[in-house]
Protein backbone atom coordinates (compact mmCIF):
# COMPACT_ATOMS: atom_id res chain seq x y z
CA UNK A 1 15.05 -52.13 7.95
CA UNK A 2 13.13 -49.39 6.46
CA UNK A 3 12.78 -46.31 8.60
CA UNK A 4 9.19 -45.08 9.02
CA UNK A 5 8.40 -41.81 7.24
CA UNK A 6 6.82 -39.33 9.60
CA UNK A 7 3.34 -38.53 10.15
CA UNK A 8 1.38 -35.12 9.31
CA UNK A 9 -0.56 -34.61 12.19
CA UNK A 10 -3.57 -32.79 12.21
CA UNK A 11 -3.67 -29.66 14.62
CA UNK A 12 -6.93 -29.45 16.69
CA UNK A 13 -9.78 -27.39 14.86
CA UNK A 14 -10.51 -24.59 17.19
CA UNK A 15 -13.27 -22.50 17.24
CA UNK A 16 -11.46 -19.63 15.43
CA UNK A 17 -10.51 -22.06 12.22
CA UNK A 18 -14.53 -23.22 12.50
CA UNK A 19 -15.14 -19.39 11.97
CA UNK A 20 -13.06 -19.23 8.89
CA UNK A 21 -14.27 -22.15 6.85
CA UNK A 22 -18.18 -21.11 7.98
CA UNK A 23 -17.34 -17.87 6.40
CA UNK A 24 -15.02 -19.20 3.45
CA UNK A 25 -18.23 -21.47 2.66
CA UNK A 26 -20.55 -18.42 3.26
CA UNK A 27 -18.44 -16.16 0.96
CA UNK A 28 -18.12 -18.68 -1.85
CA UNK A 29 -20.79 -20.55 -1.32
CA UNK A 30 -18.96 -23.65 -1.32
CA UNK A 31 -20.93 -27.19 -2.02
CA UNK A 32 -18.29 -28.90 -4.48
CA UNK A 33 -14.62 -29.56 -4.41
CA UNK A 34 -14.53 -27.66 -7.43
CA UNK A 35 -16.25 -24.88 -5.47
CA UNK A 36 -13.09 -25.44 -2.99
CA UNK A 37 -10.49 -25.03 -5.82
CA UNK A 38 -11.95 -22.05 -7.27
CA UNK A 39 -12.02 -20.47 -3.78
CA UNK A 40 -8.31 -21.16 -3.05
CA UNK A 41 -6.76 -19.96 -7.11
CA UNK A 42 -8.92 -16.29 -5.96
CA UNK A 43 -7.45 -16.40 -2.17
CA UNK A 44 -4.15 -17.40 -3.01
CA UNK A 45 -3.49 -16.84 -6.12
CA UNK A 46 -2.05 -13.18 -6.43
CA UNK A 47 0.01 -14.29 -3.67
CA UNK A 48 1.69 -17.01 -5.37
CA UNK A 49 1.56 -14.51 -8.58
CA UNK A 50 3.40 -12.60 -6.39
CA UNK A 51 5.92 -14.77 -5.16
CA UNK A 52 6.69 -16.09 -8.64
CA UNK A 53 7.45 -12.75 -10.00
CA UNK A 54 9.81 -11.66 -7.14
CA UNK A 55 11.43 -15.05 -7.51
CA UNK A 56 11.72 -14.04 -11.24
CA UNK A 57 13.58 -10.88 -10.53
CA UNK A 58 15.45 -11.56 -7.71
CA UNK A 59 16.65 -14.63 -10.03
CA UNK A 60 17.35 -12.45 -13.45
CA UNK A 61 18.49 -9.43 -11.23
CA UNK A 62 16.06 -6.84 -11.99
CA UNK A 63 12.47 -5.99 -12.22
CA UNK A 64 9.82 -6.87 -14.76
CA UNK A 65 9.77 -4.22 -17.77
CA UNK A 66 12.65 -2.62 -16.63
CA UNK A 67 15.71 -2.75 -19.29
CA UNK A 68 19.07 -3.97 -18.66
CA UNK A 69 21.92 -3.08 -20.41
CA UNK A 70 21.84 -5.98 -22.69
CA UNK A 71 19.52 -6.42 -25.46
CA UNK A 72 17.61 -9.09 -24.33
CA UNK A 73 15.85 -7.23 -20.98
CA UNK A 74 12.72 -8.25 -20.03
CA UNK A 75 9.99 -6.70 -21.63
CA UNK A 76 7.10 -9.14 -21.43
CA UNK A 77 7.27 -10.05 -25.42
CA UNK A 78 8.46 -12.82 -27.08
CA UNK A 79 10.91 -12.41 -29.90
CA UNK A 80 10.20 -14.70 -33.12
CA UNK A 81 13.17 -15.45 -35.14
């Protein structure tokens, strides 16, 4: 028997999250879903910017445009061979 995947449930909209979207849709002055998407990438996109670079470094071990001791530190250019 297959098991039954669980179910997102919605938490209640309170008057607090009403605020927000009124003034998300006031700020952006959303009517479209494209209006939607565009609000999101400038809300949360430095974030995830963000969170991709210290993933980045925390991954190669040190910091964007800082040099290592090897040759091949990270300097934002691309080497063509």
């Amino acid at each position: 028997m297959k098991e039954k995947k669980e179910v997102y449930k919605v938490k209640p909209l309170t008057e607090g999250k009403k605020n927000i979207i009124a003034n998300l849709i006031e700020e952006y002055d959303i009517k479209t879903t494209e209006d939607i998407q565009e609000a999101l990438k400038d809300l949360l996109g430095g974030t995830i910017k963000s969170m991709l670079e210290a993933e980045m470094d925390e991954h190669i071990g040190y910091e964007k445009y800082q040099h290592s001791d090897g040759t091949n530190y990270r300097n934002g250019t691309k080497r063509y061979f």
